[in-house]
Protein backbone atom coordinates (compact mmCIF):
# COMPACT_ATOMS: atom_id res chain seq x y z
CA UNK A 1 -3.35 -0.29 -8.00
CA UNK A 2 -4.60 2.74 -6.20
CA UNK A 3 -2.24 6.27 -6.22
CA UNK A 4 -3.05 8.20 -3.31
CA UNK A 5 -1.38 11.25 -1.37
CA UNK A 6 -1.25 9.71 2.30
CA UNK A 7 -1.37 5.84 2.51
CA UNK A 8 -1.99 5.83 6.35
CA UNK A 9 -5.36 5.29 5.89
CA UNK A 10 -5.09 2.55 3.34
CA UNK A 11 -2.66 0.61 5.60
CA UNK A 12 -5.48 -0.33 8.35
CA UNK A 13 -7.85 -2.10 5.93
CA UNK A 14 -6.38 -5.43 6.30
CA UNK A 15 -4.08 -6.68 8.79
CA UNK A 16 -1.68 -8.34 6.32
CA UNK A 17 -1.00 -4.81 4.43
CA UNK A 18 2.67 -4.50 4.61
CA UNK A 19 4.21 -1.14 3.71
CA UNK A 20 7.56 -1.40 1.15
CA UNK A 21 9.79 1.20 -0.14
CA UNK A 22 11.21 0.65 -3.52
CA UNK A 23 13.48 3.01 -5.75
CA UNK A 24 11.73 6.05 -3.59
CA UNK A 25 8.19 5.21 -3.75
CA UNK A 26 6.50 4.19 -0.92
CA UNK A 27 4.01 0.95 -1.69
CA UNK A 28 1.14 -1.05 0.14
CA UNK A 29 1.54 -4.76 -0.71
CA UNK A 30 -1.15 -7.65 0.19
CA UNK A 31 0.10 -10.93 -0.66
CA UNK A 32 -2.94 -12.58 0.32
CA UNK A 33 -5.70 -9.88 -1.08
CA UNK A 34 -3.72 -7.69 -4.13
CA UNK A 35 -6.80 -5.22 -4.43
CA UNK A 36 -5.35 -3.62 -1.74
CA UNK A 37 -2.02 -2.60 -3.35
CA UNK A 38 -1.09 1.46 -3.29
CA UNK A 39 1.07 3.55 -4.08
CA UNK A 40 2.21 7.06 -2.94
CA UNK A 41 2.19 9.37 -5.37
C-alpha cells in the first residue's frame, strides 16, 4: 500500500479506483487490481 499526501492523482490511474473513508483515513481501494491501494497520510 502506498502513503501519500494528496490521493487525487492516484485516483485517475484506473477507472475502478474507488475512494473509502474509514475511522478518519481516507483510502484508494481496487478490487480488481490491489496494487493500486493508498492511503492518505
Amino acid at each position: 500500500m502506498k502513503i501519500k499526501n494528496s490521493l487525487k492523482a492516484l485516483m485517475g490511474r484506473h477507472r475502478e479506483n474507488r475512494m473509502v473513508r474509514r475511522r478518519g483515513r481516507v483510502y484508494i481501494i481496487n478490487k480488481r487490481n490491489p496494487r493500486f491501494k493508498a492511503r492518505q497520510g
